[in-house]
C-alpha atoms as a PDB file:
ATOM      1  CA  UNK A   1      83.907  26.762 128.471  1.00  0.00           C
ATOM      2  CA  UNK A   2      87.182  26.701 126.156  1.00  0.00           C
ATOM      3  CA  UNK A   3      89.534  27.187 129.354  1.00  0.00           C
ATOM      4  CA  UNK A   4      87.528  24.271 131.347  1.00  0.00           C
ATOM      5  CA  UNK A   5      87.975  21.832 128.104  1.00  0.00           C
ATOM      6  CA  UNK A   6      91.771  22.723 127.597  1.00  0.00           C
ATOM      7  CA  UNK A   7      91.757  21.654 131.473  1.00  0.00           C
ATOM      8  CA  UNK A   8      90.019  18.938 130.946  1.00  0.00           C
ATOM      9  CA  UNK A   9      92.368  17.881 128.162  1.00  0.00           C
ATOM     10  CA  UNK A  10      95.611  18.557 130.218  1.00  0.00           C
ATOM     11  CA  UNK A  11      94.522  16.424 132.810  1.00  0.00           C
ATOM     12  CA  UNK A  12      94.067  13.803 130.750  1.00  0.00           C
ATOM     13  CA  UNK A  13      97.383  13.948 129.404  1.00  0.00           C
ATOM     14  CA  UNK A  14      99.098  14.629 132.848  1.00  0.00           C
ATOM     15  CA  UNK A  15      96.980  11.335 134.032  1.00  0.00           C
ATOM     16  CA  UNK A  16      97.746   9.356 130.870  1.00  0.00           C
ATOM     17  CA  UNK A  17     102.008  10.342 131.442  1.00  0.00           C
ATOM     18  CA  UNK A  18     101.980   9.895 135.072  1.00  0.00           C
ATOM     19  CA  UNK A  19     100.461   6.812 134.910  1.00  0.00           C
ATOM     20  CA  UNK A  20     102.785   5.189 132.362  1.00  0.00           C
ATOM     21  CA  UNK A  21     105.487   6.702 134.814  1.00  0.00           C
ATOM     22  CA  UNK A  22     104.260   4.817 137.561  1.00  0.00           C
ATOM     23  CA  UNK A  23     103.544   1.663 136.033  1.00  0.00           C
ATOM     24  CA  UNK A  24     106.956   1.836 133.926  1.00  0.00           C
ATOM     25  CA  UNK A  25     108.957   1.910 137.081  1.00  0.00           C
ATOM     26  CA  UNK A  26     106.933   0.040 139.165  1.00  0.00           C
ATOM     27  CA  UNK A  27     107.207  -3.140 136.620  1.00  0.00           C
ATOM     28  CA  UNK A  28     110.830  -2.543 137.409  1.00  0.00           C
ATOM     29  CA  UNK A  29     110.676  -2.787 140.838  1.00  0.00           C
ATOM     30  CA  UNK A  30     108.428  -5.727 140.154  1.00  0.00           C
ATOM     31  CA  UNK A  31     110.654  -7.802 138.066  1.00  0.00           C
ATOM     32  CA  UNK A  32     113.549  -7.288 140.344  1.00  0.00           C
ATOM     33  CA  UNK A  33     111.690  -9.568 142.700  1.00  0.00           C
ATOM     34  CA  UNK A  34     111.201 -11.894 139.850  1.00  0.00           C
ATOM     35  CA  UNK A  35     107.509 -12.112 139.784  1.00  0.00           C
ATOM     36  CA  UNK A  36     105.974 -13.607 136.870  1.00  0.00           C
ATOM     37  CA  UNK A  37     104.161 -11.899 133.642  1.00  0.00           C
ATOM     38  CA  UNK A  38     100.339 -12.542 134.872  1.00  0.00           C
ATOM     39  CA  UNK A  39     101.511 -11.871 138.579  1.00  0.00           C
ATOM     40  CA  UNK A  40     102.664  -8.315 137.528  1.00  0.00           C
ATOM     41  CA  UNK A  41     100.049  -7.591 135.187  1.00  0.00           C
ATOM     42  CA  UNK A  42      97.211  -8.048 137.860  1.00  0.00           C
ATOM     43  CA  UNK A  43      98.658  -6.463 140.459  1.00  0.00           C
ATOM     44  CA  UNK A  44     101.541  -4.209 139.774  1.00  0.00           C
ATOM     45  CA  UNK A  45     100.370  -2.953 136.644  1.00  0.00           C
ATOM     46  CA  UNK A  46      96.869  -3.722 137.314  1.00  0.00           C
ATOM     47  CA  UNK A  47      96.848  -1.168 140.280  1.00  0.00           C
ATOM     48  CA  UNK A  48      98.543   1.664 138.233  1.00  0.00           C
ATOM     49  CA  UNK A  49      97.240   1.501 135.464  1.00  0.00           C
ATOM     50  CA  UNK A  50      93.943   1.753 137.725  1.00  0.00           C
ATOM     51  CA  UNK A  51      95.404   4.222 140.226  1.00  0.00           C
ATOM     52  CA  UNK A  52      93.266   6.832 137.388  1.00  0.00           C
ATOM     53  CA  UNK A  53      89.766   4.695 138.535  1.00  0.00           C
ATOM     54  CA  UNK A  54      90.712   5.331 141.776  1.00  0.00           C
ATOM     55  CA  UNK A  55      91.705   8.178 142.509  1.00  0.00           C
ATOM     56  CA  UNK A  56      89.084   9.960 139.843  1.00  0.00           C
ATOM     57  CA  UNK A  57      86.042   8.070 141.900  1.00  0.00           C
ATOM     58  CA  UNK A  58      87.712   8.790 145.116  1.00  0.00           C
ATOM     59  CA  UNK A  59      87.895  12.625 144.139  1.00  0.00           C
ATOM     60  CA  UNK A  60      84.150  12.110 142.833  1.00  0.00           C
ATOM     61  CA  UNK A  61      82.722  10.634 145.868  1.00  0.00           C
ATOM     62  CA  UNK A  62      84.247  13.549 148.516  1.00  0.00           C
ATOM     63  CA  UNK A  63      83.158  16.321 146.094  1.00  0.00           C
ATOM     64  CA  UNK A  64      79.272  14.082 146.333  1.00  0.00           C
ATOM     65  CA  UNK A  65      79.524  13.265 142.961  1.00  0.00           C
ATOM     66  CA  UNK A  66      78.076   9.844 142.794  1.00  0.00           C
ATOM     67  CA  UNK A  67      77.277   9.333 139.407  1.00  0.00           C
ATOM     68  CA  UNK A  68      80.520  10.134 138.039  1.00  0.00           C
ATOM     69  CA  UNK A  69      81.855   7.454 140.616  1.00  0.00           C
ATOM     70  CA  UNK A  70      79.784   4.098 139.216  1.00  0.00           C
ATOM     71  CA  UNK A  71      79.756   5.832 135.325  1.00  0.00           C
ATOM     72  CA  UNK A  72      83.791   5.658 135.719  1.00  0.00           C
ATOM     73  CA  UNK A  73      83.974   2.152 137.363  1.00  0.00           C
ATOM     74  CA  UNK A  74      81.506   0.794 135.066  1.00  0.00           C
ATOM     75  CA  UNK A  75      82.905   2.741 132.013  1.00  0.00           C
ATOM     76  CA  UNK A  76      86.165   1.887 132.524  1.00  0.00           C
ATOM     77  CA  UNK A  77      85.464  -1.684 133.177  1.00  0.00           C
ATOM     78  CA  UNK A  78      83.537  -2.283 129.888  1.00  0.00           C
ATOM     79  CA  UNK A  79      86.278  -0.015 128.286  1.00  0.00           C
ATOM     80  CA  UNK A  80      89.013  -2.289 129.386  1.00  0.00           C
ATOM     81  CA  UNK A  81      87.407  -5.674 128.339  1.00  0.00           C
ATOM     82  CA  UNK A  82      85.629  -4.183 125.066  1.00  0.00           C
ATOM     83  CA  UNK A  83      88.006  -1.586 124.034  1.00  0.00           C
ATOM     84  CA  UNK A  84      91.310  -2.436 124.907  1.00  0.00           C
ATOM     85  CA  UNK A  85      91.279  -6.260 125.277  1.00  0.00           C
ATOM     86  CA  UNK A  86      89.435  -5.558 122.159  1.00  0.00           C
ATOM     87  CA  UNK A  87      92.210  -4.132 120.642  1.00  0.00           C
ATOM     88  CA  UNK A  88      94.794  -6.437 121.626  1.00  0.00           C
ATOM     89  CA  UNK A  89      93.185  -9.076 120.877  1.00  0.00           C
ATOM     90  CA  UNK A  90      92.387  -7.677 117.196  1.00  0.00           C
ATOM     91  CA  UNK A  91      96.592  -6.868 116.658  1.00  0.00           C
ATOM     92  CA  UNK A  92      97.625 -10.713 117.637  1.00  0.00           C
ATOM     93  CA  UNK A  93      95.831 -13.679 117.991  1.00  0.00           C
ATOM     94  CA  UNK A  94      96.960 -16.285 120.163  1.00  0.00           C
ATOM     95  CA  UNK A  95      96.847 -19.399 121.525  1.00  0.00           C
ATOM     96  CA  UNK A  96      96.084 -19.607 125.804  1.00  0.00           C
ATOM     97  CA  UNK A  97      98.265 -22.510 127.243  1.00  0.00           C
ATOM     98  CA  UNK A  98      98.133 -21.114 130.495  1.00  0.00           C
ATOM     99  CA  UNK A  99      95.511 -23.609 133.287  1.00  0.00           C
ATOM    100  CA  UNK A 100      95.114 -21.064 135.382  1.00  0.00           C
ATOM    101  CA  UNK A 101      93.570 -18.335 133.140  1.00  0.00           C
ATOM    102  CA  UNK A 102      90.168 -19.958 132.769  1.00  0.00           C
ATOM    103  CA  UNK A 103      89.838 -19.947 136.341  1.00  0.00           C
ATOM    104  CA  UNK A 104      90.961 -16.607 136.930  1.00  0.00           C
ATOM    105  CA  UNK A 105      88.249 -15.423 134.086  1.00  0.00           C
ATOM    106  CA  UNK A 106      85.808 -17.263 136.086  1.00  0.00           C
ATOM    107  CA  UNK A 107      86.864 -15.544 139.588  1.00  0.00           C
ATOM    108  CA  UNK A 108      86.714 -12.370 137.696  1.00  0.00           C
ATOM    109  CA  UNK A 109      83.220 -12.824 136.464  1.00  0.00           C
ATOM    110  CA  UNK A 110      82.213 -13.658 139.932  1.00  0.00           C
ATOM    111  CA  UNK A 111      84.001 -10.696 141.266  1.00  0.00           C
ATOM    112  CA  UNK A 112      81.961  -8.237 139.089  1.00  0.00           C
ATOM    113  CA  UNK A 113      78.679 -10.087 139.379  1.00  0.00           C
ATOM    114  CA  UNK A 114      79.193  -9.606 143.440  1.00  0.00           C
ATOM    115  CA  UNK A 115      79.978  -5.755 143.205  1.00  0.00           C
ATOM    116  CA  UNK A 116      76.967  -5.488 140.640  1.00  0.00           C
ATOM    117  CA  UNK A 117      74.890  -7.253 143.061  1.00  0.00           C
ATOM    118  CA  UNK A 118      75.848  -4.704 146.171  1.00  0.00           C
ATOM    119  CA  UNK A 119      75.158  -1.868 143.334  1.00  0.00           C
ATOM    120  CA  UNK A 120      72.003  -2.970 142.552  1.00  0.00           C
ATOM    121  CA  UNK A 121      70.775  -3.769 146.640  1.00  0.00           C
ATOM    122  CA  UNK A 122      69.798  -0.805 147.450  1.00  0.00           C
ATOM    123  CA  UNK A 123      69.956   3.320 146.761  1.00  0.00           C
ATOM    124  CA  UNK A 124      73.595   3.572 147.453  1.00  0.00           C
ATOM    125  CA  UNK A 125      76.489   1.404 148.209  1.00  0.00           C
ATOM    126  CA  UNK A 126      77.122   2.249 151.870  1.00  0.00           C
ATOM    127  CA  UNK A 127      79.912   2.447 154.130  1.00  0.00           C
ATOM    128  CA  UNK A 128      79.946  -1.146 154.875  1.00  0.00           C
ATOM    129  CA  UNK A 129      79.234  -1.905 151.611  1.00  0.00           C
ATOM    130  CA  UNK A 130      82.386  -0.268 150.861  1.00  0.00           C
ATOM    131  CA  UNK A 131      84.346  -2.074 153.257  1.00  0.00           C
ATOM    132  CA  UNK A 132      83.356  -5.715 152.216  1.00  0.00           C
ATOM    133  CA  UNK A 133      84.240  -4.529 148.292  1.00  0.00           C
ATOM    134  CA  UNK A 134      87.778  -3.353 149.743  1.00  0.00           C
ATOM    135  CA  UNK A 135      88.396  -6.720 151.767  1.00  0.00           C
ATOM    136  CA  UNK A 136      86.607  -8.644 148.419  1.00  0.00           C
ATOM    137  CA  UNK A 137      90.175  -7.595 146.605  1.00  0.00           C
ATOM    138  CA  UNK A 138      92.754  -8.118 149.749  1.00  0.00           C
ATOM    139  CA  UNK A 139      90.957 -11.643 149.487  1.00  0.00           C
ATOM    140  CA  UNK A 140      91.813 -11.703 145.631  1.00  0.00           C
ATOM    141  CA  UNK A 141      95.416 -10.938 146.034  1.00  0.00           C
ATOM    142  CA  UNK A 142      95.559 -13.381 148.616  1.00  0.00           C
ATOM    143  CA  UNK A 143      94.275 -15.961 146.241  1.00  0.00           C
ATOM    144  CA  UNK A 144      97.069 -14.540 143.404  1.00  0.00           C
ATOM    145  CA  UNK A 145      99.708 -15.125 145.482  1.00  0.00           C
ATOM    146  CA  UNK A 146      98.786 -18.555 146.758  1.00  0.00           C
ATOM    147  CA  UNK A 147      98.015 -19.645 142.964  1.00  0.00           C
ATOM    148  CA  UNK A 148     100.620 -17.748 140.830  1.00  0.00           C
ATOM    149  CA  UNK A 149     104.029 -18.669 142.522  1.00  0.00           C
ATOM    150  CA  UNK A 150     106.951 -17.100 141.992  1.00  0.00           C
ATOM    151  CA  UNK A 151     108.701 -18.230 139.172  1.00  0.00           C
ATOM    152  CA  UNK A 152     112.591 -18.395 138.601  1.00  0.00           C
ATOM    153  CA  UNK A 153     114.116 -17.186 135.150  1.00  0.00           C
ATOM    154  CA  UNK A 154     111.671 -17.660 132.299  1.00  0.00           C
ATOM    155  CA  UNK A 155     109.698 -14.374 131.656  1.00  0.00           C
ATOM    156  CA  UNK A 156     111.674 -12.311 133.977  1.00  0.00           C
ATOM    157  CA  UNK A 157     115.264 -12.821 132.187  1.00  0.00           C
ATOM    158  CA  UNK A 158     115.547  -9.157 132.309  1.00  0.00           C
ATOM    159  CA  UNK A 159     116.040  -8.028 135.381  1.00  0.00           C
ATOM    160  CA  UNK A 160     115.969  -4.444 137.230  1.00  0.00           C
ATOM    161  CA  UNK A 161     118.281  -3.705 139.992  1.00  0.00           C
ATOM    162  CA  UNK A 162     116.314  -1.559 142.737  1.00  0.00           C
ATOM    163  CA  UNK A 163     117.727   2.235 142.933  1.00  0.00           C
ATOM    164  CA  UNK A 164     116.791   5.386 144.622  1.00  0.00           C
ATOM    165  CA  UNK A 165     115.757   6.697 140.985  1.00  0.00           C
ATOM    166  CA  UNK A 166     112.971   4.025 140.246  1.00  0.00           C
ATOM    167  CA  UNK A 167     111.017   4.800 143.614  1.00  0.00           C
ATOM    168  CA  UNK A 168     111.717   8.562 143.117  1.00  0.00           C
ATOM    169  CA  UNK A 169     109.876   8.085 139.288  1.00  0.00           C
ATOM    170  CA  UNK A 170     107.466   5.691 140.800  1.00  0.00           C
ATOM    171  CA  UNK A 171     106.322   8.462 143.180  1.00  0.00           C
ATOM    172  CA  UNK A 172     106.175  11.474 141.044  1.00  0.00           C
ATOM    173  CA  UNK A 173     104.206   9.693 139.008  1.00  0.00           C
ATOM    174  CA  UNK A 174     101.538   8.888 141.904  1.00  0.00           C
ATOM    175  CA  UNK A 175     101.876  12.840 142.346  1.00  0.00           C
ATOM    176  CA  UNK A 176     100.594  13.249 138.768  1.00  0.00           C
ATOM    177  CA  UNK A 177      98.085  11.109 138.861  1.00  0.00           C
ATOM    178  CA  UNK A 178      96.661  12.664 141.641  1.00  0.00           C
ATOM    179  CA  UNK A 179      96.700  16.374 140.405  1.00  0.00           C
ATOM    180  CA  UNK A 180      95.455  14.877 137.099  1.00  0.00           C
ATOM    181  CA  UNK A 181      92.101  13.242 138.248  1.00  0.00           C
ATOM    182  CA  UNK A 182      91.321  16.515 140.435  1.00  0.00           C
ATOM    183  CA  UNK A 183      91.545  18.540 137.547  1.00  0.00           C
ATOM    184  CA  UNK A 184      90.069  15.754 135.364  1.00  0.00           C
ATOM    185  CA  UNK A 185      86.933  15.699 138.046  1.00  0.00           C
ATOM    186  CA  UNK A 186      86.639  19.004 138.126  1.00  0.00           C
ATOM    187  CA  UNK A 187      86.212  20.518 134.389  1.00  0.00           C
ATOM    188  CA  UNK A 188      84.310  17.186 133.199  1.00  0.00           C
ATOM    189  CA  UNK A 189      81.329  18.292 135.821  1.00  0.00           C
ATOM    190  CA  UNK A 190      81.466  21.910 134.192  1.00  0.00           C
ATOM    191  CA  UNK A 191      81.841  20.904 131.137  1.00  0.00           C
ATOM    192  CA  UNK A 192      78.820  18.267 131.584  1.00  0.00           C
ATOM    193  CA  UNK A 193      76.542  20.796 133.377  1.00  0.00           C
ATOM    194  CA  UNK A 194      76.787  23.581 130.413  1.00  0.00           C
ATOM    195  CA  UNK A 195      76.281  21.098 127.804  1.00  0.00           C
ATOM    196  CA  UNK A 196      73.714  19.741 129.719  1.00  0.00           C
ATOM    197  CA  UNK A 197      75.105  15.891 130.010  1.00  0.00           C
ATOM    198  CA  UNK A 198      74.589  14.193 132.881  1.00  0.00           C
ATOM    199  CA  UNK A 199      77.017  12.894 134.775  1.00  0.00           C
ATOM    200  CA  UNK A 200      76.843   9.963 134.445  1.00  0.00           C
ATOM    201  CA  UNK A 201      77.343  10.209 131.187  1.00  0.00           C
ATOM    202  CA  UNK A 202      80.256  11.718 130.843  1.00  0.00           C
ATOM    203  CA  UNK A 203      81.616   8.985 133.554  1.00  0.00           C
ATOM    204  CA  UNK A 204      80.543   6.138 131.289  1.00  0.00           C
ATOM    205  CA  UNK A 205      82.170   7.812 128.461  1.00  0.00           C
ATOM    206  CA  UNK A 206      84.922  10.468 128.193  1.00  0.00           C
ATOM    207  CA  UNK A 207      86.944   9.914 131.817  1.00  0.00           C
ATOM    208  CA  UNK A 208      86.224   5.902 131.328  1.00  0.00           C
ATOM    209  CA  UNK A 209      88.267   6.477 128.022  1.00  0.00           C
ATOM    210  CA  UNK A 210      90.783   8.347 129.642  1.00  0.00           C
ATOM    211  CA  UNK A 211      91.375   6.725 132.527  1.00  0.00           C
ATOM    212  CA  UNK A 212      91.398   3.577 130.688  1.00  0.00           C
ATOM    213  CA  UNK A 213      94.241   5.121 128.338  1.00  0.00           C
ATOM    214  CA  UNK A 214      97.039   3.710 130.726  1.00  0.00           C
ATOM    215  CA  UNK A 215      95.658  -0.024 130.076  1.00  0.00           C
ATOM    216  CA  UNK A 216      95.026   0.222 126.809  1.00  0.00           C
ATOM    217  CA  UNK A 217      98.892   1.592 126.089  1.00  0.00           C
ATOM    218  CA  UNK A 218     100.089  -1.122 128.163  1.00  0.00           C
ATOM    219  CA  UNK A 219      98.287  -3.863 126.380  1.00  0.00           C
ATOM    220  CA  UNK A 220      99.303  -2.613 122.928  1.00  0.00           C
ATOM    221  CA  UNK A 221     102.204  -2.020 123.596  1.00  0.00           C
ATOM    222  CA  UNK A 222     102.181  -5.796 125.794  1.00  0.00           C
ATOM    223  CA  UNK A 223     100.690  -7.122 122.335  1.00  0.00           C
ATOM    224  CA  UNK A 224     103.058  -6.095 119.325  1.00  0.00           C
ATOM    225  CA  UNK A 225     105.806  -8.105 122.376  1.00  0.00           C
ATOM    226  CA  UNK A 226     103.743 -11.211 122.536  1.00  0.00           C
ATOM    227  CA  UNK A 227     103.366 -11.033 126.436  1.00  0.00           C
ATOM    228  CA  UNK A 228      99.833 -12.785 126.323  1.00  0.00           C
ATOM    229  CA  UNK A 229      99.417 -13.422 130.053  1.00  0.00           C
ATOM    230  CA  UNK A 230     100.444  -9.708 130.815  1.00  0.00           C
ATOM    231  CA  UNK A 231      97.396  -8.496 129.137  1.00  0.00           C
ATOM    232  CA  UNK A 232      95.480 -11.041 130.554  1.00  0.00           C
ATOM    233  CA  UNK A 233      96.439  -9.923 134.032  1.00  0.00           C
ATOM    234  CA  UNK A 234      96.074  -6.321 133.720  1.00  0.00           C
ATOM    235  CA  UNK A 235      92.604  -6.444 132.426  1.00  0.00           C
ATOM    236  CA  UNK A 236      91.529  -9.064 134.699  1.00  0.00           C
ATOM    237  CA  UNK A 237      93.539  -7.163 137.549  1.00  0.00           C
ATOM    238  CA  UNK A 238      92.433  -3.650 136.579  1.00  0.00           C
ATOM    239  CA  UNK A 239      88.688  -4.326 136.446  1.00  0.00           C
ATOM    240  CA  UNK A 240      88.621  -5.938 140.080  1.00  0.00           C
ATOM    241  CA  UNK A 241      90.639  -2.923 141.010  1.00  0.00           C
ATOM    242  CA  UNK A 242      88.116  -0.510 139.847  1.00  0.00           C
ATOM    243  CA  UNK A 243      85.073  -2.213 141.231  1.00  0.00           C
ATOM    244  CA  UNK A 244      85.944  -3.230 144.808  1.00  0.00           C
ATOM    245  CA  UNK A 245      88.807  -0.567 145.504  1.00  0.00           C
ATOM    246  CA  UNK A 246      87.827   2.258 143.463  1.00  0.00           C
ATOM    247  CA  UNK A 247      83.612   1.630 144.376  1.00  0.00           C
ATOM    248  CA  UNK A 248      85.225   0.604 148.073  1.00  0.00           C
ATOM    249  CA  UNK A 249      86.930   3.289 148.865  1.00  0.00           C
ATOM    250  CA  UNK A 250      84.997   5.486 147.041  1.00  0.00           C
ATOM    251  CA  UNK A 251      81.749   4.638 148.981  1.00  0.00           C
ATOM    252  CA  UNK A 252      83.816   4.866 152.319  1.00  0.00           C
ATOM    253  CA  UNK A 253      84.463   8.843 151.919  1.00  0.00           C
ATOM    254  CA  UNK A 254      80.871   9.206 151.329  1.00  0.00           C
ATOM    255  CA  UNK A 255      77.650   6.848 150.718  1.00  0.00           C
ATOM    256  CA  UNK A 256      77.485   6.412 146.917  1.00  0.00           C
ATOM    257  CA  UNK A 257      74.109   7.277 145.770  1.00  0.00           C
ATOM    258  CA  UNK A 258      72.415   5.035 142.790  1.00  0.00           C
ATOM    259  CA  UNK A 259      71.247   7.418 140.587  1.00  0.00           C
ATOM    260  CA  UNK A 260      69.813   6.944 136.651  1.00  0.00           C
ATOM    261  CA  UNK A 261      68.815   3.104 137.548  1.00  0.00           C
ATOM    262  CA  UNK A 262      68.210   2.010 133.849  1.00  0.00           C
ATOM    263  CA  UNK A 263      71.261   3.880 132.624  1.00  0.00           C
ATOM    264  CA  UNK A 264      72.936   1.571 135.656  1.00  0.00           C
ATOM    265  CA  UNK A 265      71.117  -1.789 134.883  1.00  0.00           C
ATOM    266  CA  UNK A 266      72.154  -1.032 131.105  1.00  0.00           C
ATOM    267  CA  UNK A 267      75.725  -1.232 131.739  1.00  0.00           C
ATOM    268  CA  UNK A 268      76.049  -3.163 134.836  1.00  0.00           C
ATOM    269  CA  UNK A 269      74.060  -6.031 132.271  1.00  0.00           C
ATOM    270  CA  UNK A 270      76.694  -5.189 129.688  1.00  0.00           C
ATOM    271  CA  UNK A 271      79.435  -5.456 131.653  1.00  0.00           C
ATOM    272  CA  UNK A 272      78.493  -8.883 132.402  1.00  0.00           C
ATOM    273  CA  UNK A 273      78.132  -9.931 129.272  1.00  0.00           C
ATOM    274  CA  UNK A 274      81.462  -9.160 127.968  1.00  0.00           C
ATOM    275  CA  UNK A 275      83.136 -10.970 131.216  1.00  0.00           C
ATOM    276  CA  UNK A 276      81.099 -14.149 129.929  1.00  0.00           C
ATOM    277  CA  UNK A 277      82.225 -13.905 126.419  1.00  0.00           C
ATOM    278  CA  UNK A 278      85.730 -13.763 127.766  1.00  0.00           C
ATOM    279  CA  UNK A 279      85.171 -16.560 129.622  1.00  0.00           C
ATOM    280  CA  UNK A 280      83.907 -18.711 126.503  1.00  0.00           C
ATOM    281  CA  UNK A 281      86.899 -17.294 124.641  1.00  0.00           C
ATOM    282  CA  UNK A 282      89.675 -18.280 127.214  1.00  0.00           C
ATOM    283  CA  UNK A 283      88.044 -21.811 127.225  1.00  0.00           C
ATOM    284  CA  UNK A 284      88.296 -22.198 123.429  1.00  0.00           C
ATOM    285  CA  UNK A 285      92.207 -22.115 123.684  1.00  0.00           C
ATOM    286  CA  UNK A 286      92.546 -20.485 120.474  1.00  0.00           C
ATOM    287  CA  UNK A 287      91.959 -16.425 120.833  1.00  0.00           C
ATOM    288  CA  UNK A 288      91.274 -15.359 116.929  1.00  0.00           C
ATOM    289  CA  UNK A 289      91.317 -11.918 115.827  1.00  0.00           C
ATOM    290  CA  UNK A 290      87.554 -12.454 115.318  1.00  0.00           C
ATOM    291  CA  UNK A 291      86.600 -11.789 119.056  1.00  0.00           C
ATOM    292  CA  UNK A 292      88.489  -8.895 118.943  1.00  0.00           C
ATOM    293  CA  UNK A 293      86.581  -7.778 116.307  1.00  0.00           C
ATOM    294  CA  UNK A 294      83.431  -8.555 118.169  1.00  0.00           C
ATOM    295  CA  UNK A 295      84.727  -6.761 121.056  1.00  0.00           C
ATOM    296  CA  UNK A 296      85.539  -3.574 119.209  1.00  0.00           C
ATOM    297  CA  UNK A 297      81.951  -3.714 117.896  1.00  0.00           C
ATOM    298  CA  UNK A 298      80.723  -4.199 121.226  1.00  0.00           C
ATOM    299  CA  UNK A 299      82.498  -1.030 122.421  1.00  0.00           C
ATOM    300  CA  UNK A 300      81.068   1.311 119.420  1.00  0.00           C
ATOM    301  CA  UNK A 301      77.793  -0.075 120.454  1.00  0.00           C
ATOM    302  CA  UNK A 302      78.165   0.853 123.755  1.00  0.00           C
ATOM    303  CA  UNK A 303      79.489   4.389 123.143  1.00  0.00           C
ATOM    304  CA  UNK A 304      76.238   5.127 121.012  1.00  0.00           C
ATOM    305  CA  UNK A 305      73.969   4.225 123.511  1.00  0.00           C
ATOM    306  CA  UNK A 306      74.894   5.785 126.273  1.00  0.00           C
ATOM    307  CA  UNK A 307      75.604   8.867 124.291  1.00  0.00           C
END
């Protein structure tokens, strides 16, 4: 029991270095094609920081773990907007000048009310299922790139010049990740069965938290910088990562299997919630500390229920 949670804790930190690795040099390869701050935030950093999600649920789905798969994507989603938008919200407040970002709050409602729906359909998200989910987000980066152009000076001053050493970092970092959610997947579900937590529990909770560590660093650290529309675009980015590529993929390997249906309803109804609040708070202009607040709030409450 103490060997599997000193596992469990490595992983976490391997998963939580690897994937600042990644995204770190990444954002530099990113910037050195002069993309702009919401552009890299939803995609670059949006899929690295999410690379965790994916690769945890992926790992989860061949070993037939399904509820650790939907726990995770729903965990981490509701982490992201509750905890770590939370958060960064809470540090700065702001004022949203930016047309586009009520929109893409909108489309990202709509994007999580879909995958909710194809969660909810049935007794498992099937192969096909998983397929739509996957071509869902080649769909949404189609729309990103057709929206967000690619801007010239302005928020990519700072440029990186691409080198042999970035994409060497950028990969070993993928490496981590990957040894990290194995390890992660595997001492969480013996840990969980001799405590006697479900799975899905632990999905919702612990390795939501941890593999939402990478956003949350990024936004605080995107916060105390002022870089608004970067935090904007990784949560926004990251949570349509997790639920059509993470769920997608994940329910390509094998059929994902809806287990615990009210513990699913709960937090597929929470989720929700929070993506409408952030769309009435991106359509007030003025962010004040005192949704963060709310949000923070919102997280504790959802950590106590579902423990």
């Amino acid at each position: 029991m103490i060997s599997d949670i000193l596992i469990f804790v490595i992983s976490l930190v391997v998963l939580i270095f690897s994937s600042e690795i990644f995204t770190v040099n990444a954002v530099k390869l990113a910037r050195s094609m002069g993309v702009s701050q919401f552009f890299i935030g939803s995609t670059i950093i949006g899929i690295g920081t999410s690379l965790p999600e994916i690769l945890v649920t992926d790992y989860a789905s061949f070993k037939g773990e399904s509820g650790i798969v939907l726990g995770n994507v729903l965990g981490s989603n509701v982490t992201n907007i509750a905890l770590v938008l939370g958060l960064a919200i809470f540090l700065k407040s702001t004022v949203v000048t930016n047309d586009n970002l009520l929109k893409d709050s909108i489309i990202h409602f709509l994007v999580l009310f879909t995958g909710c729906l194809i969660i909810l359909s049935g007794n498992s998200v099937t192969r096909i299922e998983g397929m739509f989910l996957i071509g869902m987000y080649f769909l949404y980066v189609y729309y990103l790139l057709k929206t967000h152009r690619i801007q010239n000076g302005g928020d990519n001053d700072s440029k990186s010049t691409f080198n042999i050493r970035i994409v060497t970092y950028t990969i070993l970092g993928l490496v981590g990740v990957i040894g990290g959610s194995k390890l992660l997947v595997d001492s969480a579900v013996i840990i969980a069965s001799e405590m006697g937590i479900s799975n899905m529990v632990i999905g919702l909770t612990i390795i939501a938290l941890g593999t939402s560590l990478p956003e949350l660093a990024v936004s605080v650290s995107a916060a105390k910088r002022g870089f608004i529309m970067l935090i904007f675009g990784n949560i926004i980015g990251s949570n349509i990562t997790n639920m059509n590529l993470a769920t997608g993929t994940a329910s390509v390997i094998n059929e994902v299997t809806v287990d615990n249906i009210n513990l699913i309803k709960f937090n597929i109804i929470y989720l929700l919630l929070l993506s409408a609040i952030l769309i009435i708070i991106v359509k007030k202009g003025v962010i004040s500390r005192w949704w963060g607040g709310l949000y923070l709030l919102m997280y504790g409450f959802f950590i106590i229920y579902n423990l």
